[in-house]
PDB file of N, CA and C in Angstrom:
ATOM      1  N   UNK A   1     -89.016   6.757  21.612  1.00  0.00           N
ATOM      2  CA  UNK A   1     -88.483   5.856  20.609  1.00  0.00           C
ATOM      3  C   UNK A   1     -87.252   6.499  19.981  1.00  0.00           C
ATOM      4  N   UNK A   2     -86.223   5.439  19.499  1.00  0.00           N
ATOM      5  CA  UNK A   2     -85.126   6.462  18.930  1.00  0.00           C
ATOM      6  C   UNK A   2     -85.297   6.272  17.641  1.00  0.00           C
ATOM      7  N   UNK A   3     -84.970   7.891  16.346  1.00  0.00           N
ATOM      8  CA  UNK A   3     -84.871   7.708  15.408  1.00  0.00           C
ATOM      9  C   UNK A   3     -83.398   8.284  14.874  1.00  0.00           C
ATOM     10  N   UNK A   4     -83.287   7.931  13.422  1.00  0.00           N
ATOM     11  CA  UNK A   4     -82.576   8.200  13.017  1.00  0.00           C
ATOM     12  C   UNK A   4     -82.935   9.162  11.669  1.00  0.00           C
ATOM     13  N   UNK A   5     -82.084  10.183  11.682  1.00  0.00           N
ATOM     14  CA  UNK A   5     -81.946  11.081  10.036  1.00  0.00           C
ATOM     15  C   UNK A   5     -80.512  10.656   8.960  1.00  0.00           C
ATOM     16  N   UNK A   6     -80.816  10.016   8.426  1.00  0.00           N
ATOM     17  CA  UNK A   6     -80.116   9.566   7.376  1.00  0.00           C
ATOM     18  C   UNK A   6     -79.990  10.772   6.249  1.00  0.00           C
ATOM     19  N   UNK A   7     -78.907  12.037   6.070  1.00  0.00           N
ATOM     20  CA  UNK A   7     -79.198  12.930   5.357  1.00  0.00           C
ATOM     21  C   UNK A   7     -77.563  12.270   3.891  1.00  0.00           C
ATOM     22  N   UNK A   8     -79.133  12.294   2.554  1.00  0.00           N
ATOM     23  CA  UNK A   8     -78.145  11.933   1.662  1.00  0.00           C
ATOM     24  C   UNK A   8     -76.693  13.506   0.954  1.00  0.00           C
ATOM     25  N   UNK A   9     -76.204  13.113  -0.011  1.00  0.00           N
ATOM     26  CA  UNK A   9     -75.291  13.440  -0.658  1.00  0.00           C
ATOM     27  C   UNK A   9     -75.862  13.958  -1.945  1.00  0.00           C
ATOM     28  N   UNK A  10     -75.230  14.355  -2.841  1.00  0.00           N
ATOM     29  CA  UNK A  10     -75.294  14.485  -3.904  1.00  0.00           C
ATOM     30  C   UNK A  10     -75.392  13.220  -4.809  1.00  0.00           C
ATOM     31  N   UNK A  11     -74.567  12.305  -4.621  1.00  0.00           N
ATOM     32  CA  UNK A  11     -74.803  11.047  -5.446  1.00  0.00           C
ATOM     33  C   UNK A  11     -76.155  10.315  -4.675  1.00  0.00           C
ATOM     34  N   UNK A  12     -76.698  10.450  -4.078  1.00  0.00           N
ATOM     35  CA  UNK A  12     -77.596   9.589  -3.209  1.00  0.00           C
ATOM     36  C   UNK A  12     -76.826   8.917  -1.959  1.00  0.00           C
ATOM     37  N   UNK A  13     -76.255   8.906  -1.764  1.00  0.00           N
ATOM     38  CA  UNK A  13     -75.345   8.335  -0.482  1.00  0.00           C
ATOM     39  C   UNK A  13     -75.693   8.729   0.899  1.00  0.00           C
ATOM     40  N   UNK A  14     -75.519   7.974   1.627  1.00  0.00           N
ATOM     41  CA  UNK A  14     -75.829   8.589   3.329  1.00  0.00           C
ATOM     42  C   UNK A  14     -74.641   9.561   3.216  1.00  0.00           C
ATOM     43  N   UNK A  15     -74.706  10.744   3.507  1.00  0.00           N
ATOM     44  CA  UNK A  15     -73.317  11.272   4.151  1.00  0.00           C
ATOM     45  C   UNK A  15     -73.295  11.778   5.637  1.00  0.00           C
ATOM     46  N   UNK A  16     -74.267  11.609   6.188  1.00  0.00           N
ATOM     47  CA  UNK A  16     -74.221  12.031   7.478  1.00  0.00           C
ATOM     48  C   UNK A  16     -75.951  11.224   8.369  1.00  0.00           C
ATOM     49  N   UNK A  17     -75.681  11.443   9.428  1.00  0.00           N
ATOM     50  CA  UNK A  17     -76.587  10.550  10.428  1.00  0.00           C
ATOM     51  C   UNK A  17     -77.379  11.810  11.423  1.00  0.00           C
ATOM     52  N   UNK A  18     -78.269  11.940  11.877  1.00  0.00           N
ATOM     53  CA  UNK A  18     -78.567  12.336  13.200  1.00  0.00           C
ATOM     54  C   UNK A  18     -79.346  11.652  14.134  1.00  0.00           C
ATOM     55  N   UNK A  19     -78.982  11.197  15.202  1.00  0.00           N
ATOM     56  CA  UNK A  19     -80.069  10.613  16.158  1.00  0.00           C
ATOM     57  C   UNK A  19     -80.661  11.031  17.242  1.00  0.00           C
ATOM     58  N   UNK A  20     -81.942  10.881  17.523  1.00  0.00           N
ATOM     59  CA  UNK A  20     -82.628  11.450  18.637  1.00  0.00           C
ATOM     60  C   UNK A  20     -84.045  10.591  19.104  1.00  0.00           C
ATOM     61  N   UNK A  21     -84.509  10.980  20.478  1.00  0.00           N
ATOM     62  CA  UNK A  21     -85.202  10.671  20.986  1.00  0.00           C
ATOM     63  C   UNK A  21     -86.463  11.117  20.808  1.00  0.00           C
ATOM     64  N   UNK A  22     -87.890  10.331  20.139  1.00  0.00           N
ATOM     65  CA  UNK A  22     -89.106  11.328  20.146  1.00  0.00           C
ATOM     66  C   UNK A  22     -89.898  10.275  20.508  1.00  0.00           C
ATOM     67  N   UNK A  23     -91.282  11.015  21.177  1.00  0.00           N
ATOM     68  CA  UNK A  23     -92.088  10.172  21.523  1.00  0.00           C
ATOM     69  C   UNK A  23     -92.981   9.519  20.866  1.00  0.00           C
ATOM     70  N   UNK A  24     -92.990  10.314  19.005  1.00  0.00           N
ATOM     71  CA  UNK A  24     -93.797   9.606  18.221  1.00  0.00           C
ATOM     72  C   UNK A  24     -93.327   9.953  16.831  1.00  0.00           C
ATOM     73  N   UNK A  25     -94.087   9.353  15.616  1.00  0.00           N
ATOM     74  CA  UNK A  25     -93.130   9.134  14.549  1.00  0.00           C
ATOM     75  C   UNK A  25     -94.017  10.555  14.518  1.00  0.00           C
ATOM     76  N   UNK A  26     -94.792  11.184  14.835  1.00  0.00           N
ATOM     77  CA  UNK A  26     -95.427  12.569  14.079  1.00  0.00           C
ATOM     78  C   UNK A  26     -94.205  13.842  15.187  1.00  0.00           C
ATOM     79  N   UNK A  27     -93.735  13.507  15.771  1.00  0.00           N
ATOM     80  CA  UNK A  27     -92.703  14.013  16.705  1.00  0.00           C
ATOM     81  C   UNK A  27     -91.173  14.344  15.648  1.00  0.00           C
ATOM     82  N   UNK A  28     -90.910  12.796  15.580  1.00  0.00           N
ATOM     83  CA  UNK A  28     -89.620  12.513  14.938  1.00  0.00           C
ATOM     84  C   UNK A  28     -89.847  13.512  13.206  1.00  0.00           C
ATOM     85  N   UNK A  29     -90.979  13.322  13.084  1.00  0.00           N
ATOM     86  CA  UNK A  29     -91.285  13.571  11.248  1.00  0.00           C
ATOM     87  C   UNK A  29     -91.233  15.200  11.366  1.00  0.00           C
ATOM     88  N   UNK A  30     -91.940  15.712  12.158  1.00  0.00           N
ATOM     89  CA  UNK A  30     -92.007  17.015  12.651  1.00  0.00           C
ATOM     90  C   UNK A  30     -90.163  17.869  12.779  1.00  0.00           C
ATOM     91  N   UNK A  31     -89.980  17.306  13.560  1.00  0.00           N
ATOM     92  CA  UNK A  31     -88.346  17.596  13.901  1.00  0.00           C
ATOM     93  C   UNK A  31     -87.420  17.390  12.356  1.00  0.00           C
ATOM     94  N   UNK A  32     -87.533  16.484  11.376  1.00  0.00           N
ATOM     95  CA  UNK A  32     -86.598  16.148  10.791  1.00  0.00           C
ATOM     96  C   UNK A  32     -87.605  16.768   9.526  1.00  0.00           C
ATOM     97  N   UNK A  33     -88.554  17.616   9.274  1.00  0.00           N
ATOM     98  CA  UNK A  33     -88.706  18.121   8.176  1.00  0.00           C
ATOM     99  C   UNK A  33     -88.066  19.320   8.279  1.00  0.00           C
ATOM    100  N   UNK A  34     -87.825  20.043   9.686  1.00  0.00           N
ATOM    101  CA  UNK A  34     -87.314  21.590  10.075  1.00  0.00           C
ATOM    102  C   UNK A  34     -85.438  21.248   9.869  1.00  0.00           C
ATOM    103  N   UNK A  35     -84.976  19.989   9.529  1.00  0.00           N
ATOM    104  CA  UNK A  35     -83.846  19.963   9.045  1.00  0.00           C
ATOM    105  C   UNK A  35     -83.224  20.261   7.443  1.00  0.00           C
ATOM    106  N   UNK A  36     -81.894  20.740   7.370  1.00  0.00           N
ATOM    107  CA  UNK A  36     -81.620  20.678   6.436  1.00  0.00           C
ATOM    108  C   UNK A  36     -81.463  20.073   5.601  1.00  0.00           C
ATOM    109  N   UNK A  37     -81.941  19.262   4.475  1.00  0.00           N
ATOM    110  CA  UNK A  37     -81.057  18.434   3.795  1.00  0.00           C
ATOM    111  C   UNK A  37     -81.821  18.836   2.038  1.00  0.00           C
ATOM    112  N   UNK A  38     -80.131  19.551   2.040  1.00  0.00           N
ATOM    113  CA  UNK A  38     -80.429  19.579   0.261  1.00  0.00           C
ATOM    114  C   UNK A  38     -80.727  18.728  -0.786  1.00  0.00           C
ATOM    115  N   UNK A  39     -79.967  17.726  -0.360  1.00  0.00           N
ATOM    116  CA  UNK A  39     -80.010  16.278  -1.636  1.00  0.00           C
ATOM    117  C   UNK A  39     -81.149  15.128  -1.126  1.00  0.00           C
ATOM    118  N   UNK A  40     -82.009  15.287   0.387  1.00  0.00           N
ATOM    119  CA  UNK A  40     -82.820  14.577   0.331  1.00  0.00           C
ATOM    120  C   UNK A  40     -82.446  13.991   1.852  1.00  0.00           C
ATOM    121  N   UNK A  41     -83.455  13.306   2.531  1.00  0.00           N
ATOM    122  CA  UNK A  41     -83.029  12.701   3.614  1.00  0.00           C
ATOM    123  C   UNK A  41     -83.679  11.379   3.561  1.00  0.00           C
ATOM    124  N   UNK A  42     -83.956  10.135   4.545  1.00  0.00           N
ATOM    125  CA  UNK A  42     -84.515   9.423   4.771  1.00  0.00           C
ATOM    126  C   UNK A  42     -84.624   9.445   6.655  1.00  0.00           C
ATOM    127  N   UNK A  43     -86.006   9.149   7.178  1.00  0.00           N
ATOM    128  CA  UNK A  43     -86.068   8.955   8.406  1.00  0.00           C
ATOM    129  C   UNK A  43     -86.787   7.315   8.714  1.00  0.00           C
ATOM    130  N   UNK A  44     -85.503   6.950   9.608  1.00  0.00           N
ATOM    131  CA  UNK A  44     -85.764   5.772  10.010  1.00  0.00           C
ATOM    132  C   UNK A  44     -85.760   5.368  11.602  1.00  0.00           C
ATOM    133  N   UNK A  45     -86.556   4.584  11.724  1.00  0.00           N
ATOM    134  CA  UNK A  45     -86.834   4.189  13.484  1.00  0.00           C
ATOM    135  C   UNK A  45     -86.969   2.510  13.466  1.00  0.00           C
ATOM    136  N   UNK A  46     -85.392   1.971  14.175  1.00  0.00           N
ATOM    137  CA  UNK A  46     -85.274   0.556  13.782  1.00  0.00           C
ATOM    138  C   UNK A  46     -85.129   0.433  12.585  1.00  0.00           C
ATOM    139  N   UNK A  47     -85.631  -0.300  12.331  1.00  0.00           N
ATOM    140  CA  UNK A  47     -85.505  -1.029  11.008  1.00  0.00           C
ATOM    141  C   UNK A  47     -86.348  -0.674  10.468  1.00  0.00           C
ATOM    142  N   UNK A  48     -87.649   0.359  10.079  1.00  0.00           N
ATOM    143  CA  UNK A  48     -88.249   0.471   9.540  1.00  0.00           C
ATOM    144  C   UNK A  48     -88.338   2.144   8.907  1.00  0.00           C
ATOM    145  N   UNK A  49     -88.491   2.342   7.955  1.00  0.00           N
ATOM    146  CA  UNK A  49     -87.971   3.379   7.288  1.00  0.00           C
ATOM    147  C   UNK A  49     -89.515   4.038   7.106  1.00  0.00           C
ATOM    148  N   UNK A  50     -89.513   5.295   7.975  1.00  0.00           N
ATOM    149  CA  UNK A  50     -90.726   6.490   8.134  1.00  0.00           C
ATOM    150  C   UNK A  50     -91.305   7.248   7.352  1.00  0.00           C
ATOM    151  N   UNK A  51     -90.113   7.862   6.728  1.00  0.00           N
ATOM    152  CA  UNK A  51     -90.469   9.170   5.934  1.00  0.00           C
ATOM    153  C   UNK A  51     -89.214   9.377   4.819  1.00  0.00           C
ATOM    154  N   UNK A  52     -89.301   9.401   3.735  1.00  0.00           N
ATOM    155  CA  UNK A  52     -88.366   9.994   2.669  1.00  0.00           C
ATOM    156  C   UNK A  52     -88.665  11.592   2.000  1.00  0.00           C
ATOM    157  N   UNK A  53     -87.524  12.349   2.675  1.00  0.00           N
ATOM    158  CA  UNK A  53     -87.783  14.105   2.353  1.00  0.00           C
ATOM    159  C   UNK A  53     -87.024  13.577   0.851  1.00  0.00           C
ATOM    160  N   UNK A  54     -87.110  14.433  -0.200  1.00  0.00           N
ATOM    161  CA  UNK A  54     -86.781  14.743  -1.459  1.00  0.00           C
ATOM    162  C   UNK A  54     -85.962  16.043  -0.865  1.00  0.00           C
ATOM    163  N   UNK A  55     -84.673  16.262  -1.597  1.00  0.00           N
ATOM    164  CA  UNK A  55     -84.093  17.389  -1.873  1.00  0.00           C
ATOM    165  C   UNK A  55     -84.117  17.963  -3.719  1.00  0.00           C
ATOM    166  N   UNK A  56     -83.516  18.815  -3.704  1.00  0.00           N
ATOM    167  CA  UNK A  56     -83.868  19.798  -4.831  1.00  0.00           C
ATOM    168  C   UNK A  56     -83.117  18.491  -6.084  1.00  0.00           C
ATOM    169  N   UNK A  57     -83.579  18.606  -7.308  1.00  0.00           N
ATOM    170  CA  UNK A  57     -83.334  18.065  -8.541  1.00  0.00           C
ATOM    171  C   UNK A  57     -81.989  18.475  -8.832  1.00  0.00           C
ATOM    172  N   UNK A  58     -82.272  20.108  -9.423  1.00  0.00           N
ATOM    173  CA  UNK A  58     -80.673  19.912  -9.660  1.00  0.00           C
ATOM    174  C   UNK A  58     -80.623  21.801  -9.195  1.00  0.00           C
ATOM    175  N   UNK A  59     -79.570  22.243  -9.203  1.00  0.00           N
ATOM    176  CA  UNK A  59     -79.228  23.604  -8.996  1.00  0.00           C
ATOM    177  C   UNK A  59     -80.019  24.725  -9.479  1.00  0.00           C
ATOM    178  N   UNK A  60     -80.745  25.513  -9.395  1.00  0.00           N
ATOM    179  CA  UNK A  60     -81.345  26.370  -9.675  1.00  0.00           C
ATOM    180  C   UNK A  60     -80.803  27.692 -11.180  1.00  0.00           C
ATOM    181  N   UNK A  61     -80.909  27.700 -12.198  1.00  0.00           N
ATOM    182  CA  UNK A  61     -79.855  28.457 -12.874  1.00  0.00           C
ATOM    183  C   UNK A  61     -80.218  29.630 -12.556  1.00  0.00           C
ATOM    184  N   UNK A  62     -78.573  30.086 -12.299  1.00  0.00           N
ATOM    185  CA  UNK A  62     -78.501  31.859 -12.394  1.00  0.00           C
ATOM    186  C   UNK A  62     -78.783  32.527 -12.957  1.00  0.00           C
ATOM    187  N   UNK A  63     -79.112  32.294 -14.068  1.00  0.00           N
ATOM    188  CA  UNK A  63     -79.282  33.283 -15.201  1.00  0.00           C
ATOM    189  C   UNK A  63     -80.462  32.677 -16.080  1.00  0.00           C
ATOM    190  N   UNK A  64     -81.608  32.656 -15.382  1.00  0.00           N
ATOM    191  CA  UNK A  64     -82.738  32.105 -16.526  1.00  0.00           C
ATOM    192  C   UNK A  64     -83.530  32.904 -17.608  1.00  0.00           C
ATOM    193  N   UNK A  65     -83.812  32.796 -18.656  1.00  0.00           N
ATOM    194  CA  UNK A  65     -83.678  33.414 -19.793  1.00  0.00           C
ATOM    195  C   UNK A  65     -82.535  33.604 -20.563  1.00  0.00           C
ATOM    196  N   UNK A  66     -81.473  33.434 -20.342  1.00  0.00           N
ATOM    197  CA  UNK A  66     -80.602  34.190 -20.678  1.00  0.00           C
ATOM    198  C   UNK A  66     -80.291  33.385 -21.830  1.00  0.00           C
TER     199      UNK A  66
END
């Protein structure tokens, strides 16, 4: 089946795509959690939307306590 990685942006935005071939959505879900995406991804196959990864809230501070 083909899916797609919809990896968002900082504003929430698609900014980039990846597509590939898996034989199952525990395949596709598998593959696209070992991806990067800081601001969050969505995985979709057709028209129907699989899995939503969360990326980080907001930046981590450098200097906590301080």
């Amino acid at each position: 089946m083909d899916y797609r990685l919809y990896v968002l942006n900082s504003d929430g935005k698609f900014a980039d795509v990846e597509e590939w071939r898996c034989a199952s959505d525990e395949a596709a879900l598998e593959l696209a959690a070992r991806r990067a995406h800081a601001y969050g991804a969505e995985l979709w196959q057709g028209e129907r939307r699989v899995s939503t990864f969360a990326g980080p809230m907001s930046a981590p501070d450098p200097h906590p306590g301080a």
